[in-house]
N, C-alpha and C. Protein backbone atom coordinates (compact mmCIF):
# COMPACT_ATOMS: atom_id res chain seq x y z
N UNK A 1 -11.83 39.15 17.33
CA UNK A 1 -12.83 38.64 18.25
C UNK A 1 -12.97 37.12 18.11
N UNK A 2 -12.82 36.87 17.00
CA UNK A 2 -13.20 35.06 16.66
C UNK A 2 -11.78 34.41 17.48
N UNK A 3 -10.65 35.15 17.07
CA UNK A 3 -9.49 34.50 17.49
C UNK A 3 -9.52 34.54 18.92
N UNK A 4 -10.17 35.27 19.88
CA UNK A 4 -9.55 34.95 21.05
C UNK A 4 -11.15 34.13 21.59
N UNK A 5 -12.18 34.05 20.76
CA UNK A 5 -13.18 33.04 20.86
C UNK A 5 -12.69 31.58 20.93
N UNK A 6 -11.87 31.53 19.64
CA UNK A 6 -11.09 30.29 19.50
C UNK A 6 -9.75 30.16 20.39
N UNK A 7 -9.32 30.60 20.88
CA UNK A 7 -8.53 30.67 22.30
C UNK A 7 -9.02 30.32 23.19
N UNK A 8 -10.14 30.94 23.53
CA UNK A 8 -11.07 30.13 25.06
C UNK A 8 -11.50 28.42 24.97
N UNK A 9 -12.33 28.54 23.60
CA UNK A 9 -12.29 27.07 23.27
C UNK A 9 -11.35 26.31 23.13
N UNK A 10 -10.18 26.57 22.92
CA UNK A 10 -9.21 25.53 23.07
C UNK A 10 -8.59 25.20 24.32
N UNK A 11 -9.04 26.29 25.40
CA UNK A 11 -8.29 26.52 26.91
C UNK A 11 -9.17 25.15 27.29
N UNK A 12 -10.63 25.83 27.60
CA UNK A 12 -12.00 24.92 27.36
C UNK A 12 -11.47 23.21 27.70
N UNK A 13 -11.28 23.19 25.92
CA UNK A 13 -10.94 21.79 25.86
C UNK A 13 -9.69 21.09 26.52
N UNK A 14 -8.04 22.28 26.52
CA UNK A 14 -7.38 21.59 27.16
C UNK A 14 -7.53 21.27 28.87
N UNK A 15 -8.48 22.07 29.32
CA UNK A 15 -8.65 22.20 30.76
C UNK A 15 -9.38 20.77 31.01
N UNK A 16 -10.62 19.99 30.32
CA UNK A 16 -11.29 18.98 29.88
C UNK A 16 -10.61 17.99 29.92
N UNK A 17 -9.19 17.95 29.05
CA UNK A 17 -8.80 17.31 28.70
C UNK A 17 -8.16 16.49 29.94
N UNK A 18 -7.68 17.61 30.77
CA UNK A 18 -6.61 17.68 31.77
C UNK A 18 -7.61 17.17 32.85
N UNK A 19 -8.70 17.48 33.18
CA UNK A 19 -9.59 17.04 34.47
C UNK A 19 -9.43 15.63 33.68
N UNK A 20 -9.85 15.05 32.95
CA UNK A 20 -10.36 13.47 32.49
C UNK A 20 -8.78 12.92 33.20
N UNK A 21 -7.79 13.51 32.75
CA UNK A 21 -6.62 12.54 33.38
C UNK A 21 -5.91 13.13 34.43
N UNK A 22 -6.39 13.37 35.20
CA UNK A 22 -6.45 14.14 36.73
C UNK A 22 -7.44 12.41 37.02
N UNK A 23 -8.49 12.68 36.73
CA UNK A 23 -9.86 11.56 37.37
C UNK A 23 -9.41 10.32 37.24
N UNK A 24 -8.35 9.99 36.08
CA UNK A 24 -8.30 9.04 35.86
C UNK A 24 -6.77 8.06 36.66
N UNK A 25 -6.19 9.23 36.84
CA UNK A 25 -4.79 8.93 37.75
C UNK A 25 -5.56 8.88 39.12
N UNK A 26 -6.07 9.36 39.54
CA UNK A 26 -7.00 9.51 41.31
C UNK A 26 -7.92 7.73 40.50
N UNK A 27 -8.32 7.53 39.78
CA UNK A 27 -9.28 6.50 40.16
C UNK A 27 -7.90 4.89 40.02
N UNK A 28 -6.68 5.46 39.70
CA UNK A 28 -5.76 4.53 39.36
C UNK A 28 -5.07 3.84 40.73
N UNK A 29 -5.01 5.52 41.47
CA UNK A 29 -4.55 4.88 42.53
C UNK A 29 -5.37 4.90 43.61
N UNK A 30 -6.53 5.22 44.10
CA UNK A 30 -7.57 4.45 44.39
C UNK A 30 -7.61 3.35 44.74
N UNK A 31 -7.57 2.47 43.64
CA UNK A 31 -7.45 1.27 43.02
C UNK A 31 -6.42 0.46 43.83
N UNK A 32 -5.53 1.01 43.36
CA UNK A 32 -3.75 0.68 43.67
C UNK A 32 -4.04 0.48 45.52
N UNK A 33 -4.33 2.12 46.18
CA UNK A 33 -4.71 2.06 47.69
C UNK A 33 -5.21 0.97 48.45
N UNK A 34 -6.51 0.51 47.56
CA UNK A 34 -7.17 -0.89 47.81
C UNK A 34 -6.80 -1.84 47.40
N UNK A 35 -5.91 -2.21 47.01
CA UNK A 35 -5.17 -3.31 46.69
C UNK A 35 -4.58 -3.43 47.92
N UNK A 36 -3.59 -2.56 48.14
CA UNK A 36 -2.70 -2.50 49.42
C UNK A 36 -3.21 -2.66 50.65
N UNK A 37 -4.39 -2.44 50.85
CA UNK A 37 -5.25 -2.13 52.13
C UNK A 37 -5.71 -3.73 52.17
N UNK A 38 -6.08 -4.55 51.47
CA UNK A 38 -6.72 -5.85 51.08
C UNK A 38 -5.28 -6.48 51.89
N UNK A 39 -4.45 -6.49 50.75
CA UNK A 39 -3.12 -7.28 51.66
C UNK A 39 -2.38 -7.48 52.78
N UNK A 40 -2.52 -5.58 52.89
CA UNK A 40 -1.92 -5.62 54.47
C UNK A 40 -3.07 -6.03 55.82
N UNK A 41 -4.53 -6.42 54.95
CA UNK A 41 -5.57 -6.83 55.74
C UNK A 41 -5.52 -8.04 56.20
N UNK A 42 -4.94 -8.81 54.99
CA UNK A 42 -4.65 -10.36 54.77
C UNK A 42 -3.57 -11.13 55.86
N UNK A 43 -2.39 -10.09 55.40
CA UNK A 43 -1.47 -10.39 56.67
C UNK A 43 -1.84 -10.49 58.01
N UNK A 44 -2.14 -9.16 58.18
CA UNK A 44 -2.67 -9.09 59.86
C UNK A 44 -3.54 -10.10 60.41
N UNK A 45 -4.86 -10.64 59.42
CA UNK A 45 -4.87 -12.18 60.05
C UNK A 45 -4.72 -12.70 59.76
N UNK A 46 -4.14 -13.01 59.23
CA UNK A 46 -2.54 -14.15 59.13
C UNK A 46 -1.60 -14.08 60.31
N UNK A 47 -0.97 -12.99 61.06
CA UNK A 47 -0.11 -13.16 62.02
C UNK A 47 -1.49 -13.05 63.23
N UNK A 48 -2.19 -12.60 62.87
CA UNK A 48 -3.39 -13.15 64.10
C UNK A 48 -3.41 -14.61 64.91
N UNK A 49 -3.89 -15.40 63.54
CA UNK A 49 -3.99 -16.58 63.46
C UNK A 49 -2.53 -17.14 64.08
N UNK A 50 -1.77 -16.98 64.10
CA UNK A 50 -0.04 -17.06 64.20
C UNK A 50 -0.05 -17.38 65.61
N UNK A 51 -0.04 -16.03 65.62
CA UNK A 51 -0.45 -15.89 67.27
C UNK A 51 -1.48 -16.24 68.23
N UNK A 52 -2.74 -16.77 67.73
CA UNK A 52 -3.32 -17.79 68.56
C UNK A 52 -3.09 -19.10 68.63
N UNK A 53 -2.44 -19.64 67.56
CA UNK A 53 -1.64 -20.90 68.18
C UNK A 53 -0.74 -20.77 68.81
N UNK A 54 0.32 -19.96 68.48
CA UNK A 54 1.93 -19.48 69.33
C UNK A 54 0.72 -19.72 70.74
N UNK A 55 0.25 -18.92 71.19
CA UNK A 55 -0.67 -18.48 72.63
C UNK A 55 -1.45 -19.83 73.05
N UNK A 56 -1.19 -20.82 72.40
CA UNK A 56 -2.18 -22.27 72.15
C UNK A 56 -1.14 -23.05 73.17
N UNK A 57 -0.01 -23.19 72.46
CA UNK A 57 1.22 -23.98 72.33
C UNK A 57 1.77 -23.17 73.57
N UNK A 58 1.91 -22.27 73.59
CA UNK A 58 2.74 -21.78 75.35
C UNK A 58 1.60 -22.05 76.63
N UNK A 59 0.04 -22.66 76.32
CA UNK A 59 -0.54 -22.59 77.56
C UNK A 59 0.00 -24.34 77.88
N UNK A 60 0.05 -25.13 76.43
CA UNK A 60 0.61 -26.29 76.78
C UNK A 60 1.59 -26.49 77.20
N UNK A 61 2.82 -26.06 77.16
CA UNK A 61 4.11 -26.01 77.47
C UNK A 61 3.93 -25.61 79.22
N UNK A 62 3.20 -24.25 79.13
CA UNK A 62 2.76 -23.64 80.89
C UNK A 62 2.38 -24.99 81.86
N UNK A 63 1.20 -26.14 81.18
CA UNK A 63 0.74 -26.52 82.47
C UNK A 63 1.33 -27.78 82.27
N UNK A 64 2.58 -28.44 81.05
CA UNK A 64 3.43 -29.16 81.43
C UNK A 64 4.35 -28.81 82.88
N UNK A 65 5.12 -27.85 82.58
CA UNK A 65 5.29 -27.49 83.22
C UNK A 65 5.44 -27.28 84.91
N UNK A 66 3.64 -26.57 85.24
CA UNK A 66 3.43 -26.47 86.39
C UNK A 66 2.67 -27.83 86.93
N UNK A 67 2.46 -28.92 85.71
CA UNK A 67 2.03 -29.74 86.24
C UNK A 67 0.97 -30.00 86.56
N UNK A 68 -0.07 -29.08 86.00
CA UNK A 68 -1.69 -29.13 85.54
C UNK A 68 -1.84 -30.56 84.94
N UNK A 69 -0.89 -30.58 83.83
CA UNK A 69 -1.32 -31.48 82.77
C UNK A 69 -0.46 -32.52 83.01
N UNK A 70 -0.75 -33.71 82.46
CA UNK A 70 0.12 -35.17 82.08
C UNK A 70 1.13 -34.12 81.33
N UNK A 71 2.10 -35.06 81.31
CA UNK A 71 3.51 -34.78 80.51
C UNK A 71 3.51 -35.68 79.15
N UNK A 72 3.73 -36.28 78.28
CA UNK A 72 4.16 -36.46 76.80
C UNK A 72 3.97 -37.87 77.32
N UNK A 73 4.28 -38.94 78.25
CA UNK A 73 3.84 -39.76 78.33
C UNK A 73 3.09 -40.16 79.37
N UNK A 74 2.16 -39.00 79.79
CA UNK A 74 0.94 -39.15 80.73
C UNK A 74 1.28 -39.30 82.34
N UNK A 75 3.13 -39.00 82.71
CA UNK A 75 3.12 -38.48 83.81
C UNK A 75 3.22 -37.02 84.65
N UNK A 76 2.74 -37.00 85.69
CA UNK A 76 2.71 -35.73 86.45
C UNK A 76 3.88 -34.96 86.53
N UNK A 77 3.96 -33.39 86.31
CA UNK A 77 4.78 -32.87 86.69
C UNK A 77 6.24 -33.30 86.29
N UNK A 78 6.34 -33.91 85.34
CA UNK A 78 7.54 -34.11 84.55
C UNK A 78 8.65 -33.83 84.47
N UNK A 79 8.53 -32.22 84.37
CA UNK A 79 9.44 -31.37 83.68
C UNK A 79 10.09 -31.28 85.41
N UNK A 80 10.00 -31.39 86.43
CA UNK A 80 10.21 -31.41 87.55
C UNK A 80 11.65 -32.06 87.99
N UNK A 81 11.82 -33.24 86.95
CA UNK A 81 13.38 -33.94 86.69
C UNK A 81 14.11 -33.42 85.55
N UNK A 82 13.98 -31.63 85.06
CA UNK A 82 14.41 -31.44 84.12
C UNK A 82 15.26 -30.70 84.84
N UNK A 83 16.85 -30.66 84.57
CA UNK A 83 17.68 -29.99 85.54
C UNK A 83 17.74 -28.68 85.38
N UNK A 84 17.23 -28.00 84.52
CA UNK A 84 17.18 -26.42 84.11
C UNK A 84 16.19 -26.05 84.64
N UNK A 85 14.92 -26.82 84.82
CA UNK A 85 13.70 -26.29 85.70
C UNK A 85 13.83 -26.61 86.88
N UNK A 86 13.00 -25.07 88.19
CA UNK A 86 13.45 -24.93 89.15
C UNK A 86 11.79 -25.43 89.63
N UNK A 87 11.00 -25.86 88.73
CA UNK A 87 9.68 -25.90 89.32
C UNK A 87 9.66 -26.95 90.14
């Protein structure tokens, strides 16, 4: 009777043992998850940011262009003597 008393208690403890590093691998990568989630957060505005200048820089280029804007040395419609443009 004692011996299989002392059998349960040792199940007991290895079962104990086994949840603590079960909890402790889940709180590891957790951890690890949010790390990853932070960075790939970081990036994204980062190519955000990317892309509102890229989107900055093509409205300037656009009304060179169509001739909204002065050209690079403050004349009209510029790009107009550029032989590749049909504008």
């Amino acid at each position: 009777m004692i011996a299989i008393l002392a059998v349960g208690v040792a199940l007991a403890g290895l079962m104990l043992r086994g949840q603590h590093s079960l909890d402790k691998r889940v709180d590891e990568l957790r951890s690890d998850l949010t790390l990853r989630i932070d960075g790939l957060d970081a990036r994204l505005r980062s190519v955000e940011t990317g892309l509102a200048e890229v989107k900055g820089q093509l409205a300037i280029v656009r009304d060179y262009i169509t001739g909204r804007n002065a050209g690079p040395r403050g004349e009209r419609g510029w790009c107009r003597r550029v032989t590749c443009c049909t504008v």
